[in-house]
N, C-alpha and C. Protein backbone atom coordinates (compact mmCIF):
# COMPACT_ATOMS: atom_id res chain seq x y z
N UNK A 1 2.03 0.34 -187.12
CA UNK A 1 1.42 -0.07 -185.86
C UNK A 1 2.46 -0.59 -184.87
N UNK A 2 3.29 -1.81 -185.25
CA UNK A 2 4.38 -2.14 -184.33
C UNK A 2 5.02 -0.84 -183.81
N UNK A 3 5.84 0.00 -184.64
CA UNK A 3 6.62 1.27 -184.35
C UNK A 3 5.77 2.21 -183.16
N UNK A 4 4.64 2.21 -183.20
CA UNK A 4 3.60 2.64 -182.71
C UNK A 4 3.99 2.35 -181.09
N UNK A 5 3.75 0.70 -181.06
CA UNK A 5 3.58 -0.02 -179.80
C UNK A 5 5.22 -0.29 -179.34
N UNK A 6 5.97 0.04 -179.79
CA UNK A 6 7.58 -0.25 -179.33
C UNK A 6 7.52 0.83 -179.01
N UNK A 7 7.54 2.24 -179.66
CA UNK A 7 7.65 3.38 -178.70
C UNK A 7 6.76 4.00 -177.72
N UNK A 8 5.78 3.42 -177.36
CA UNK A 8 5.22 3.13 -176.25
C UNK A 8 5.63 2.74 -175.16
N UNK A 9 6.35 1.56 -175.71
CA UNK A 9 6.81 0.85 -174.17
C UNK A 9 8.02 1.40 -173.94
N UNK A 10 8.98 1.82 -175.18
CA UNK A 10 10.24 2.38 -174.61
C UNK A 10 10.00 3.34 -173.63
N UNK A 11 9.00 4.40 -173.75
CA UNK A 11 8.81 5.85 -173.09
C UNK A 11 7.71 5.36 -171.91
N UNK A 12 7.15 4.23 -171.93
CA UNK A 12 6.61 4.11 -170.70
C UNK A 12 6.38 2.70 -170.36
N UNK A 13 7.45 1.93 -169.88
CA UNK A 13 7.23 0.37 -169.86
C UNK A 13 5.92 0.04 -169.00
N UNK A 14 5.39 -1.01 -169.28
CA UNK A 14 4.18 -1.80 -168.53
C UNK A 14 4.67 -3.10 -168.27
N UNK A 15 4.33 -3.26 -166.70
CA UNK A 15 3.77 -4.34 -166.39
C UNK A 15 3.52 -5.90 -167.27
N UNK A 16 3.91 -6.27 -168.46
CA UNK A 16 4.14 -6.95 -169.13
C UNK A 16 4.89 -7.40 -169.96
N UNK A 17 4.75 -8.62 -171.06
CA UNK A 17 5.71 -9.33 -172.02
C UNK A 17 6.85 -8.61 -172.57
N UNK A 18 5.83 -7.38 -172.89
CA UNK A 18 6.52 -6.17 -173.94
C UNK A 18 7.26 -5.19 -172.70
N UNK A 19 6.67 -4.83 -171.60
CA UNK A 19 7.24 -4.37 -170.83
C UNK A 19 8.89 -4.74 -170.26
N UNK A 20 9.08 -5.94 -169.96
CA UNK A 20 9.55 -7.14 -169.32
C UNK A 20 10.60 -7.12 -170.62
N UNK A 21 10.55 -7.48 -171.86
CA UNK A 21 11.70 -7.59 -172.72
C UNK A 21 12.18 -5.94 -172.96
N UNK A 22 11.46 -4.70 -173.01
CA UNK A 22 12.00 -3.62 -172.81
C UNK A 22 13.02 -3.28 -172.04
N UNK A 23 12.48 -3.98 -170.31
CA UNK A 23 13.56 -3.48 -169.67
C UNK A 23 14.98 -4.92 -169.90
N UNK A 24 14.91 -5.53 -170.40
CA UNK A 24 15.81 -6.61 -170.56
C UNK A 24 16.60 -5.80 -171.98
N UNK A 25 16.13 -5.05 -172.56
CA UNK A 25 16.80 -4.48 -173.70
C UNK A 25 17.45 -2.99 -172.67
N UNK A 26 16.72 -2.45 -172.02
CA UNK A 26 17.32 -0.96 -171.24
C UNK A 26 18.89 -1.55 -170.58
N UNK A 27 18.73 -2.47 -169.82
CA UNK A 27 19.54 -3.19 -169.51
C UNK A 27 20.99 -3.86 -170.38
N UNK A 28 20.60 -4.05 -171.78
CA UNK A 28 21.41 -4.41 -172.42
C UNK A 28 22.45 -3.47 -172.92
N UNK A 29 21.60 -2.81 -173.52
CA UNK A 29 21.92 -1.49 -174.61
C UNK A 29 21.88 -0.55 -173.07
N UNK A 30 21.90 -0.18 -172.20
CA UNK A 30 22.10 1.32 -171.60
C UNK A 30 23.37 1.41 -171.13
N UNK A 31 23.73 0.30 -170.61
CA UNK A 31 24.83 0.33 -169.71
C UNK A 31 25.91 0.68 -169.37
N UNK A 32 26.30 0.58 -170.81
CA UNK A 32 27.55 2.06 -170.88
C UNK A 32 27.18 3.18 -170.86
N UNK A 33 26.46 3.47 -171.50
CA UNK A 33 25.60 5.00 -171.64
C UNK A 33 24.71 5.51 -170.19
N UNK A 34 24.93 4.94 -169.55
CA UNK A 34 24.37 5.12 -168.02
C UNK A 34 25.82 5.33 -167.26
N UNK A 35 26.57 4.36 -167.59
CA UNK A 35 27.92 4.48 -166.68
C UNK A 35 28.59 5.88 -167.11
N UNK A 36 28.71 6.07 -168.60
CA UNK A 36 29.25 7.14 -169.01
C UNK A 36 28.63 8.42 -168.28
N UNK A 37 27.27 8.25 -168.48
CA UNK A 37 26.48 9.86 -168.22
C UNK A 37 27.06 9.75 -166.31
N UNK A 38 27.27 9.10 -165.94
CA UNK A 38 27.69 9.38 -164.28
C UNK A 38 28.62 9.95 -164.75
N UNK A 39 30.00 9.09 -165.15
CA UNK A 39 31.12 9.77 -164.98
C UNK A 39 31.61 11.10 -165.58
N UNK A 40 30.72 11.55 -166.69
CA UNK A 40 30.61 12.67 -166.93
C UNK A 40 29.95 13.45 -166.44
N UNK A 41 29.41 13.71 -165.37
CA UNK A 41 28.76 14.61 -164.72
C UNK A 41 29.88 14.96 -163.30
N UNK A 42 31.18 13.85 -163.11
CA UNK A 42 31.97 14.56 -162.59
C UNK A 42 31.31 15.18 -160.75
N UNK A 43 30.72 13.87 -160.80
CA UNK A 43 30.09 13.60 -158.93
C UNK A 43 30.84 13.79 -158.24
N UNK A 44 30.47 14.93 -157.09
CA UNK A 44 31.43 14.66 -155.77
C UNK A 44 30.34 13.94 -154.43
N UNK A 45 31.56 13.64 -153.58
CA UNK A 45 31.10 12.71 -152.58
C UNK A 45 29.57 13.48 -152.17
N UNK A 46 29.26 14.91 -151.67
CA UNK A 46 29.08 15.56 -150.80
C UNK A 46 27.61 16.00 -152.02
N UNK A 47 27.32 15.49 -153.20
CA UNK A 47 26.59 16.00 -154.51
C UNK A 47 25.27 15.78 -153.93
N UNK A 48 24.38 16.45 -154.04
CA UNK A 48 22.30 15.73 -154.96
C UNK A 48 22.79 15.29 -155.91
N UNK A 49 22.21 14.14 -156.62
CA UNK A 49 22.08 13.94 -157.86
C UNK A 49 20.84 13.77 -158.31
N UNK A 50 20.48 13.83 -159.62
CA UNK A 50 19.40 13.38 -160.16
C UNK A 50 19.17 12.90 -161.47
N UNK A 51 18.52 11.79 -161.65
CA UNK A 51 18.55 10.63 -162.14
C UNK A 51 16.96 10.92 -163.16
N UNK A 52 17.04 11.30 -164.80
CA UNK A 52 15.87 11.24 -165.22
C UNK A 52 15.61 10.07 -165.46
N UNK A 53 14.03 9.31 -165.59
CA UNK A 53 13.88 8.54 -166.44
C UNK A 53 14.44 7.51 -166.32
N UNK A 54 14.85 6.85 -164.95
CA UNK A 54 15.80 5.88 -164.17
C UNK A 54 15.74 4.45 -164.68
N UNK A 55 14.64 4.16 -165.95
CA UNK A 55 14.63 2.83 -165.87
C UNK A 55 14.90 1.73 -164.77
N UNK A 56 15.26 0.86 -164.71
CA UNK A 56 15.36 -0.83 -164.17
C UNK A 56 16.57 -0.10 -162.98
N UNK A 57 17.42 1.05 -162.83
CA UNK A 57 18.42 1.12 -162.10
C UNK A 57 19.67 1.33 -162.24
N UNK A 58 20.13 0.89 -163.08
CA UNK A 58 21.82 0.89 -163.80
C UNK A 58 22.46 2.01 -163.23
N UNK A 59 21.75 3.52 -163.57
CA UNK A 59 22.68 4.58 -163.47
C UNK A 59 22.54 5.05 -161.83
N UNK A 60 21.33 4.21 -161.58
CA UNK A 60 21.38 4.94 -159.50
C UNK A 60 22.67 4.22 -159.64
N UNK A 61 22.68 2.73 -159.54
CA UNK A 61 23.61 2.13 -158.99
C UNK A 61 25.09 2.31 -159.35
N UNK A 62 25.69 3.17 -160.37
CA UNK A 62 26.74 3.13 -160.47
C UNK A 62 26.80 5.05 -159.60
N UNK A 63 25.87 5.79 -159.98
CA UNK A 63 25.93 6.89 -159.33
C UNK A 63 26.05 7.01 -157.49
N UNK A 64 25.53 6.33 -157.01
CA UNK A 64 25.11 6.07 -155.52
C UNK A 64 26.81 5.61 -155.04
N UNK A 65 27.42 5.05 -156.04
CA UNK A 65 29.34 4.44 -155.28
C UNK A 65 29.33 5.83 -155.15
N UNK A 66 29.38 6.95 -155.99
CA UNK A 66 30.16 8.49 -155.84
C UNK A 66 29.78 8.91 -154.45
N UNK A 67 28.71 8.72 -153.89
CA UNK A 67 28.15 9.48 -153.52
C UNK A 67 28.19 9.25 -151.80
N UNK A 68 29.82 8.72 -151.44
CA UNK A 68 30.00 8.94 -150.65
C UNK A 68 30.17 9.89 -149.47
N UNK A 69 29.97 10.81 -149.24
CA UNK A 69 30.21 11.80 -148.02
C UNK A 69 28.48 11.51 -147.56
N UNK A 70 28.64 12.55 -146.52
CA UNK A 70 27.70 12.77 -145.28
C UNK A 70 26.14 13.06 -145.97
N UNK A 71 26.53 14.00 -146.78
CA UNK A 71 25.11 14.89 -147.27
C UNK A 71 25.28 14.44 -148.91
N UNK A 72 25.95 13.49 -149.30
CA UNK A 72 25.82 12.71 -150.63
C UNK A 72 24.11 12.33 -150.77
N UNK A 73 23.39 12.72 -151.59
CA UNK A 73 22.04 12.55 -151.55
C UNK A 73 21.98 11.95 -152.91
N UNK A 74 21.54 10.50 -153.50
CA UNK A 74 20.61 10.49 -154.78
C UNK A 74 19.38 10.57 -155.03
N UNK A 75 18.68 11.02 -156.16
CA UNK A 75 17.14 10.89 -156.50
C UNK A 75 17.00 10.66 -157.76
N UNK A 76 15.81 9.65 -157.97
CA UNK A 76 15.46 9.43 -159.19
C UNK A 76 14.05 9.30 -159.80
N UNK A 77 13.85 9.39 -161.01
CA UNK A 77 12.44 9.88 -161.71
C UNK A 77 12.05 8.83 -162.78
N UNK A 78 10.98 8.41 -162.30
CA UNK A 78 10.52 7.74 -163.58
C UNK A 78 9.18 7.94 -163.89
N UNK A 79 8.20 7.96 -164.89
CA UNK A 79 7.25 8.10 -165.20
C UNK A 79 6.31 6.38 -165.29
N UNK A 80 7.26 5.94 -165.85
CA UNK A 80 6.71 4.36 -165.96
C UNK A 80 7.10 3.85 -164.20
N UNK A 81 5.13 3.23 -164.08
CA UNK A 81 5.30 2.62 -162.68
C UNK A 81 5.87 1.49 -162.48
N UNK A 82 5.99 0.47 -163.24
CA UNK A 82 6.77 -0.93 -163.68
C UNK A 82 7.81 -0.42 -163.24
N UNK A 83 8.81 0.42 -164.24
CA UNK A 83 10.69 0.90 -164.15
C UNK A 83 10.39 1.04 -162.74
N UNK A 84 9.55 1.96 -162.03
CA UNK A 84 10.04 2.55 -160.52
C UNK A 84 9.93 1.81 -159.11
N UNK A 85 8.83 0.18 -159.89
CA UNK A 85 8.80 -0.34 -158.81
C UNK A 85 10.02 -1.08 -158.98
N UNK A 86 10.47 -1.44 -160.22
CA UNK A 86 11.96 -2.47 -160.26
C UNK A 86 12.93 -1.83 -159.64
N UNK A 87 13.25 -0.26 -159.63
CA UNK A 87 14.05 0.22 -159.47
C UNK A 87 14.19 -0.05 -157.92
N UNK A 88 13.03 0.57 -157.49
CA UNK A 88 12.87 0.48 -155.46
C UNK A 88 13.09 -1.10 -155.24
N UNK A 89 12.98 -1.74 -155.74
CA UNK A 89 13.79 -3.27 -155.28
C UNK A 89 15.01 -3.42 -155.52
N UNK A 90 15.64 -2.69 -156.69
CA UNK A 90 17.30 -3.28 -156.91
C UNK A 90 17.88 -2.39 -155.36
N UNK A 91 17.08 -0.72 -155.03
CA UNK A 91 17.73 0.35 -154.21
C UNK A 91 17.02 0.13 -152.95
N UNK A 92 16.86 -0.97 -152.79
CA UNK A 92 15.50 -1.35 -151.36
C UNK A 92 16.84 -0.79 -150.34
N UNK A 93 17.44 -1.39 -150.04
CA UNK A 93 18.32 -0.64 -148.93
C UNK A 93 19.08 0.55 -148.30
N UNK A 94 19.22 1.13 -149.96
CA UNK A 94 19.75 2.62 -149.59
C UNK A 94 18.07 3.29 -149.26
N UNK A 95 17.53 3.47 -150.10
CA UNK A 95 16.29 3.57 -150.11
C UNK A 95 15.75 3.73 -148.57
N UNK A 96 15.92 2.37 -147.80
CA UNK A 96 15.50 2.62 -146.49
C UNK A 96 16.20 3.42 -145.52
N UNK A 97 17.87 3.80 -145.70
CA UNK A 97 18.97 4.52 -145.17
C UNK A 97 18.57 6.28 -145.31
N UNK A 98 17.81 6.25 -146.75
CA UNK A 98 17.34 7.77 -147.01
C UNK A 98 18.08 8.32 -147.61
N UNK A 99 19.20 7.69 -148.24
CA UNK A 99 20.95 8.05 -149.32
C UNK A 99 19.92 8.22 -150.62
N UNK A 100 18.88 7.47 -150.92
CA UNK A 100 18.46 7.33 -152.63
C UNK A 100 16.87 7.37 -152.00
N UNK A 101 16.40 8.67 -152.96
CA UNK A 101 15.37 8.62 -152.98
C UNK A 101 13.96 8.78 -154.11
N UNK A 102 13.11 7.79 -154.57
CA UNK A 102 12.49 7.23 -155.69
C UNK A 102 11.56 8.59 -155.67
N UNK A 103 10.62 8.73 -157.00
CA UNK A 103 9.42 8.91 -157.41
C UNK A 103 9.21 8.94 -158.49
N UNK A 104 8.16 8.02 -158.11
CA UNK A 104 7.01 7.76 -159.88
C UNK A 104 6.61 9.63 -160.16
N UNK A 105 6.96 9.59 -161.55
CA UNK A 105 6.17 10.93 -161.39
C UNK A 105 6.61 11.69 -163.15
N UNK A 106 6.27 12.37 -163.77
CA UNK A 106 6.41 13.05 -165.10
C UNK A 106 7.84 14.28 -164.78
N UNK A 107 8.63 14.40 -165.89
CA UNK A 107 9.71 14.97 -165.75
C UNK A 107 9.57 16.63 -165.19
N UNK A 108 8.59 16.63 -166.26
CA UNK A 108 7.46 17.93 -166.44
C UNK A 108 7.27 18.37 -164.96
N UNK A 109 6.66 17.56 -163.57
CA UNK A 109 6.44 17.86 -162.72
C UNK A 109 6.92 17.25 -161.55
N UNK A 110 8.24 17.56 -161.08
CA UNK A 110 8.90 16.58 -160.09
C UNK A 110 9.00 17.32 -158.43
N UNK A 111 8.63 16.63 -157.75
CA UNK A 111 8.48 16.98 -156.46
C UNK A 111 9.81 16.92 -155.80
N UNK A 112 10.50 17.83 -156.54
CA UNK A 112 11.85 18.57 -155.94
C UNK A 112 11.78 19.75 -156.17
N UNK A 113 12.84 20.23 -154.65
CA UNK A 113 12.98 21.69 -154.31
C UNK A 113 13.67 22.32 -155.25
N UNK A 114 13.15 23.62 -155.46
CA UNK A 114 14.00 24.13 -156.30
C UNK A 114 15.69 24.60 -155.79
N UNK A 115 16.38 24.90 -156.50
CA UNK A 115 17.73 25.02 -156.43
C UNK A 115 18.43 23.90 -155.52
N UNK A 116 17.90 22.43 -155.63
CA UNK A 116 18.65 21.81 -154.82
C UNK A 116 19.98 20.78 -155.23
N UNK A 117 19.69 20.61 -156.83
CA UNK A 117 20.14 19.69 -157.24
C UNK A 117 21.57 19.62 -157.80
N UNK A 118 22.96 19.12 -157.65
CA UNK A 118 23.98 20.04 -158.19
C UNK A 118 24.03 19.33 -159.63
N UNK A 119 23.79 17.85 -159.90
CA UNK A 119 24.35 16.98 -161.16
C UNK A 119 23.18 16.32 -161.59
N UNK A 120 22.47 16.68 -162.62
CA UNK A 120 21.33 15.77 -163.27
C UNK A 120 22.28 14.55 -164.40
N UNK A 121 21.88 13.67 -164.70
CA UNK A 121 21.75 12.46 -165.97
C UNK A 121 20.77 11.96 -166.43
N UNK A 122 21.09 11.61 -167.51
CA UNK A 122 19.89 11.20 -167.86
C UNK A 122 20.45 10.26 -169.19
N UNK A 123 20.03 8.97 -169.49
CA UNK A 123 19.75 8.58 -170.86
C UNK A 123 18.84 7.73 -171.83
N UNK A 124 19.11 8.15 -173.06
CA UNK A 124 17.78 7.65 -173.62
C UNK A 124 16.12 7.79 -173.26
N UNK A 125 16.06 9.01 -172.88
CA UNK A 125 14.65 9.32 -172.40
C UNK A 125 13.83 10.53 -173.40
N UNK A 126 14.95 11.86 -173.10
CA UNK A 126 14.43 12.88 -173.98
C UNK A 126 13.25 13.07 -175.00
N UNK A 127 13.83 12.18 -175.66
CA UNK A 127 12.64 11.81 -176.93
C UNK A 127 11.16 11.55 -176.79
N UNK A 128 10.66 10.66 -175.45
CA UNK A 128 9.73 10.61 -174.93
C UNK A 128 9.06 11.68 -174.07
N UNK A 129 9.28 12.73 -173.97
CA UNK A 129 9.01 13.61 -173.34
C UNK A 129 7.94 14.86 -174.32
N UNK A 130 6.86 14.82 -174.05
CA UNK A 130 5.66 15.35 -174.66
C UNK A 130 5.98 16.88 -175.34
N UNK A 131 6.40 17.60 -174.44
CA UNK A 131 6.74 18.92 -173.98
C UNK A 131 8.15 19.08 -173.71
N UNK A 132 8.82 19.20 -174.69
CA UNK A 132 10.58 19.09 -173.76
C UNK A 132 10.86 20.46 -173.53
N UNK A 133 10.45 21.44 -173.62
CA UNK A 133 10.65 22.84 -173.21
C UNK A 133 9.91 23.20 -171.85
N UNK A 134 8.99 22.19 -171.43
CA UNK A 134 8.39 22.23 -170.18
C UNK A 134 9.29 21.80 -169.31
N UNK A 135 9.91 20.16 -169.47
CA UNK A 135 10.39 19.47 -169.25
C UNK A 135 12.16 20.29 -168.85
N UNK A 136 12.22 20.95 -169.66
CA UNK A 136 13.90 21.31 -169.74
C UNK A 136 13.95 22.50 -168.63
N UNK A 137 12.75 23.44 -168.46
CA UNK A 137 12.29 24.49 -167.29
C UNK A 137 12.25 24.06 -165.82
N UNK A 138 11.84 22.95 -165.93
CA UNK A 138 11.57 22.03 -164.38
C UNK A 138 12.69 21.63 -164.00
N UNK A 139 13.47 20.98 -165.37
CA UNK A 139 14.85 20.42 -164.53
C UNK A 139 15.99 21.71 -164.69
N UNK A 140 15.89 22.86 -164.95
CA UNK A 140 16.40 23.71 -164.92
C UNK A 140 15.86 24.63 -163.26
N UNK A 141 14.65 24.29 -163.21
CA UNK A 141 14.24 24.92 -161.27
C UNK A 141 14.78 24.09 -160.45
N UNK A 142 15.32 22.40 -160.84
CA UNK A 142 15.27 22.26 -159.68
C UNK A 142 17.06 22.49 -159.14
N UNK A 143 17.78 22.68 -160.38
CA UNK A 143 19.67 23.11 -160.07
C UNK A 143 19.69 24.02 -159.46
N UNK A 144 20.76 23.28 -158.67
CA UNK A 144 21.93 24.90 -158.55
C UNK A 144 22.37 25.62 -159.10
N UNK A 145 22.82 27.18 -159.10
CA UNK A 145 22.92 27.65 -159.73
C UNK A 145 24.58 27.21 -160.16
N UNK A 146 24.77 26.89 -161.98
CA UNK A 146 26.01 26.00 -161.84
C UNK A 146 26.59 24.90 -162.27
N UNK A 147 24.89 24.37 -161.64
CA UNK A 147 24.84 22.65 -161.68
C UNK A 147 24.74 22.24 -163.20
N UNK A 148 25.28 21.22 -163.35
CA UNK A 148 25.84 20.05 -164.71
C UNK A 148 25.11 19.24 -165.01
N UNK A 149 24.16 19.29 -166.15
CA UNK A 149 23.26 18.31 -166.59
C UNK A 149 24.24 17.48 -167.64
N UNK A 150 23.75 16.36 -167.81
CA UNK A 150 24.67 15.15 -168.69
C UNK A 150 23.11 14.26 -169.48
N UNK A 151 23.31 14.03 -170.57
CA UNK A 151 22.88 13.16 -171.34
C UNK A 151 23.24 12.55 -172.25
N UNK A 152 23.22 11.18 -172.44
CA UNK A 152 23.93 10.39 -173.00
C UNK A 152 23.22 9.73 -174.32
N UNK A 153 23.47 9.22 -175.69
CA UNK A 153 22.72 8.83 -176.41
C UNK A 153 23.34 7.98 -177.77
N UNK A 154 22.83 7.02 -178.11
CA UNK A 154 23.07 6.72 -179.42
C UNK A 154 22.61 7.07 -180.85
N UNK A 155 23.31 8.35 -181.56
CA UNK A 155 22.29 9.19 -182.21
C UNK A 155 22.28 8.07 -183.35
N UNK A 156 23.13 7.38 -184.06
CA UNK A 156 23.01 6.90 -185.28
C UNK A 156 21.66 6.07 -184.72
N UNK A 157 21.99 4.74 -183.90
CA UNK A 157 20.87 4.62 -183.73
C UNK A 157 19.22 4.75 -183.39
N UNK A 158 19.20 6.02 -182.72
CA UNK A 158 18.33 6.98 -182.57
C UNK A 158 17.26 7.16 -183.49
N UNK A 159 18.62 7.89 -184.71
CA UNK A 159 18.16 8.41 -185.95
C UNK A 159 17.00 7.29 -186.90
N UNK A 160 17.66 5.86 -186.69
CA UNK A 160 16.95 4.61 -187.16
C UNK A 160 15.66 4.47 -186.67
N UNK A 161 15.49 4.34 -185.30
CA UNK A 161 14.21 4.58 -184.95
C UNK A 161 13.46 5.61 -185.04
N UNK A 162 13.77 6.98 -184.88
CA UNK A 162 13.01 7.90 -185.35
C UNK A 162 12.44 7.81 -186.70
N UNK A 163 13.48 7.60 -188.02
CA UNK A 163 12.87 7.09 -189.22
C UNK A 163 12.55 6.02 -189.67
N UNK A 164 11.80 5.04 -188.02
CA UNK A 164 10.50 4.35 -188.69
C UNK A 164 9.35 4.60 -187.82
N UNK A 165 9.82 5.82 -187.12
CA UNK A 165 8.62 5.95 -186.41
C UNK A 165 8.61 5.85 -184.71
N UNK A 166 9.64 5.02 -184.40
CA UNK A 166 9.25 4.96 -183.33
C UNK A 166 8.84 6.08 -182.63
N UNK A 167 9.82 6.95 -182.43
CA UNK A 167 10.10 8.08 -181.59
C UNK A 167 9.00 9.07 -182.28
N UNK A 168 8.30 9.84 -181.15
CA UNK A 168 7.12 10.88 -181.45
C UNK A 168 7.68 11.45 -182.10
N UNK A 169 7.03 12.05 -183.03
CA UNK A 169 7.87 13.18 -183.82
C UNK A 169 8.64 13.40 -184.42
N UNK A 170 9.63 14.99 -184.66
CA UNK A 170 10.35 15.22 -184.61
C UNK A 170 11.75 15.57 -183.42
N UNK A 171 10.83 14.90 -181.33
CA UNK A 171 11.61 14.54 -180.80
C UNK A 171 12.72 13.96 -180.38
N UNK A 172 13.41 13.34 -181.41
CA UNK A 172 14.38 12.27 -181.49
C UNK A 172 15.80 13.43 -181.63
N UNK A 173 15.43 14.22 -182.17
CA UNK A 173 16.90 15.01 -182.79
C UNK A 173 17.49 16.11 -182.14
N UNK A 174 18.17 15.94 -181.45
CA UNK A 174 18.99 16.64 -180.80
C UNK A 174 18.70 18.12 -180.56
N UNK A 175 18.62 18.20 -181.82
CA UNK A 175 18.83 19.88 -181.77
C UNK A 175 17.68 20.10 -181.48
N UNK A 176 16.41 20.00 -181.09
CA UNK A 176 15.44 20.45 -180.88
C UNK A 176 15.63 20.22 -178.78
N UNK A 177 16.01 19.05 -178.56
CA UNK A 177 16.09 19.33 -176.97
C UNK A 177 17.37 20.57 -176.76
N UNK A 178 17.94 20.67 -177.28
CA UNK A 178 19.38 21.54 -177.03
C UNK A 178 18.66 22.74 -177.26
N UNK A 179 17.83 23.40 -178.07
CA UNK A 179 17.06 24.39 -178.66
C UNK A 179 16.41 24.54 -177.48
N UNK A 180 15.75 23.62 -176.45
CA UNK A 180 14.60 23.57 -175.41
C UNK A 180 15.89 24.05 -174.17
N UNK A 181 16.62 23.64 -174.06
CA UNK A 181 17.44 23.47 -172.70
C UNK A 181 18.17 25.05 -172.97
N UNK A 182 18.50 25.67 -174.11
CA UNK A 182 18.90 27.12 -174.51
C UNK A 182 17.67 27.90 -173.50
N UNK A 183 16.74 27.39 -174.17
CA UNK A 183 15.44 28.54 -174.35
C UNK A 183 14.79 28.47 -172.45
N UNK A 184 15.46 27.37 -172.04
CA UNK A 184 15.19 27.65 -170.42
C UNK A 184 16.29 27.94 -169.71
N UNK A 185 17.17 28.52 -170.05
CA UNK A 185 17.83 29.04 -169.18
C UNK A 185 19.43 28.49 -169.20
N UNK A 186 19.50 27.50 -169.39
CA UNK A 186 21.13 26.80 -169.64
C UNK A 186 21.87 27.21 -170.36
N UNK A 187 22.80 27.42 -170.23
CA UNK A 187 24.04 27.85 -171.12
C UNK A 187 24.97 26.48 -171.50
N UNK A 188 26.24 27.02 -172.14
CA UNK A 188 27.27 26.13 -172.85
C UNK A 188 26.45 24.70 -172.93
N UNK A 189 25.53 24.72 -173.92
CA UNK A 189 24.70 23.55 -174.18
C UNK A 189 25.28 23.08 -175.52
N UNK A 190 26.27 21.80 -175.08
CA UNK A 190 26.75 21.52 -176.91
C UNK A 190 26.39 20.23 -176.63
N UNK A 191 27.07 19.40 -177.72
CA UNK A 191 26.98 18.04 -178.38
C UNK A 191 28.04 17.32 -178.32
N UNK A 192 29.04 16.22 -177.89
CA UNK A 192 30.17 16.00 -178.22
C UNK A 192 30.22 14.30 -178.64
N UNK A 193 30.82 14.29 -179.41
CA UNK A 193 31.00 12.86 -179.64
C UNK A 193 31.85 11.88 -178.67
N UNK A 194 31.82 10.92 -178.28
CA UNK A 194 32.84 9.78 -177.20
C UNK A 194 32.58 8.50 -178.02
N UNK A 195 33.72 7.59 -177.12
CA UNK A 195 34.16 6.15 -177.34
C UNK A 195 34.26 5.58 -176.44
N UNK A 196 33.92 4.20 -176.67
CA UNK A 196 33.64 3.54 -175.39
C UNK A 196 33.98 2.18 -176.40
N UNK A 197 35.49 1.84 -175.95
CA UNK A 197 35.81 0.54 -177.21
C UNK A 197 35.77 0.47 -178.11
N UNK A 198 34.96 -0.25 -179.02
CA UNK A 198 34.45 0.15 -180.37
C UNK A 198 32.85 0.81 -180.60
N UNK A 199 32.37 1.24 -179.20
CA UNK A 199 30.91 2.39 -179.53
C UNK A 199 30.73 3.42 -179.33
N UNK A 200 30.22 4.55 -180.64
CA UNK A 200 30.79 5.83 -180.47
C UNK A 200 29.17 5.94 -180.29
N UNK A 201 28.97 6.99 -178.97
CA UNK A 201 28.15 7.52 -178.14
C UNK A 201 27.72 8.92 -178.97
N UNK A 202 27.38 9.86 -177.73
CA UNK A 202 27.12 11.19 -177.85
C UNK A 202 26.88 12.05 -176.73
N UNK A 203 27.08 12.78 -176.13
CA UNK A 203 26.96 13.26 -174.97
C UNK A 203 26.42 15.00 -174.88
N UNK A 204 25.84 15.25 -174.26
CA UNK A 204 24.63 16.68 -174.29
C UNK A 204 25.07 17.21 -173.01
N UNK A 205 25.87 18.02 -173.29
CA UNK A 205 26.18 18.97 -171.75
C UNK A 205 25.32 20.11 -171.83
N UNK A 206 24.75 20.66 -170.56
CA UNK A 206 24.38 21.85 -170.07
C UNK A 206 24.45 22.36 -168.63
N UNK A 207 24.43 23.61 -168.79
CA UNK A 207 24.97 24.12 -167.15
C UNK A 207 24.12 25.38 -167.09
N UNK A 208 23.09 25.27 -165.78
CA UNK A 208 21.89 25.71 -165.22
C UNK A 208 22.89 27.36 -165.30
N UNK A 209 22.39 28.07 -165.63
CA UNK A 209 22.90 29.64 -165.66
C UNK A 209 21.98 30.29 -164.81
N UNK A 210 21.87 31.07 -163.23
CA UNK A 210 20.87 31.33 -162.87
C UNK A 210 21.01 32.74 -162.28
């Protein structure tokens, strides 16, 4: 039952106790893994970006420094309305400039143009995603043809929560989103291991083939 109600809130925080220490944990535990997935996606000033599953903010805000030039555009996605209203308060100002732009909304169905996007990120979300072959199609319409998806993850720990449950399924394991992101269209879709001090990460490249 707990495992039940923790992966609940991971994949869709609420408005409460449990909500509220979630994002105080996204916050804890993401932060390298948010900083990383920017800098591996290898932003230029002049980029779209897009931001899955944006939680509390971390990765707009380190993504949005890149994203200096003229037509530097960010956007970001969250499904949980809690994460997206925290988020539009940490980005209240770019936000009003029109540099970063929010929506509540399912990965599955995002109210972006197609072929607009050059650099997606994303971390710690995948797993929550109902349909990741739906999910991997949508964010595959909305790239350039080209464009560099990045995801970032802690598989050992991952793996822990998946085998008690948290995580739906058999969603948790890699190879089944990499299997999804093949089967829509992406190419050179691998796995690579990184370091970050003493924490070894994981990182999920793919590149929109169109």
């Amino acid at each position: 039952m707990w495992a039940t109600k923790l992966g609940k809130q991971l994949g869709n925080p609420t408005k409460s106790i449990a909500g509220w220490l979630v994002s105080k944990l996204f916050k804890a535990r993401n932060k390298v893994l948010e900083e990383h997935a920017v800098q591996l996606c290898g932003i230029q000033p002049g980029d779209t970006v897009l931001e899955l599953g944006h939680g509390p903010g971390l990765g707009l805000e380190s993504a949005v420094k890149l994203l200096t030039g003229p037509t530097g555009h960010l956007i970001g996605v969250d499904y949980s309305e809690y994460m997206h209203q925290m988020a539009k308060e940490r980005m209240k100002d770019l936000l009003a400039t029109g540099k970063v732009t929010l929506h509540h909304c399912d990965v599955a169905a995002m109210p972006v143009a197609d072929n607009s996007v050059d650099k997606v990120f994303h971390c710690n979300c995948y797993y929550f995603w109902p349909d990741q072959k739906k999910a991997a199609l949508e964010i595959h319409r909305v790239m350039k043809p080209g464009g560099l998806m990045v995801s970032t993850l802690r598989l050992a720990h991952v793996a822990v929560l998946g085998g008690k449950g948290v995580m739906p399924g058999e969603n948790w394991r890699p190879e089944a989103y990499m299997s999804a992101l093949r089967d829509s269209g992406f190419t050179d879709v691998r796995m690579e291991d990184k370091q970050h001090n003493d924490l070894t990460f994981q990182a999920i490249f793919a590149t929109a083939s169109k």
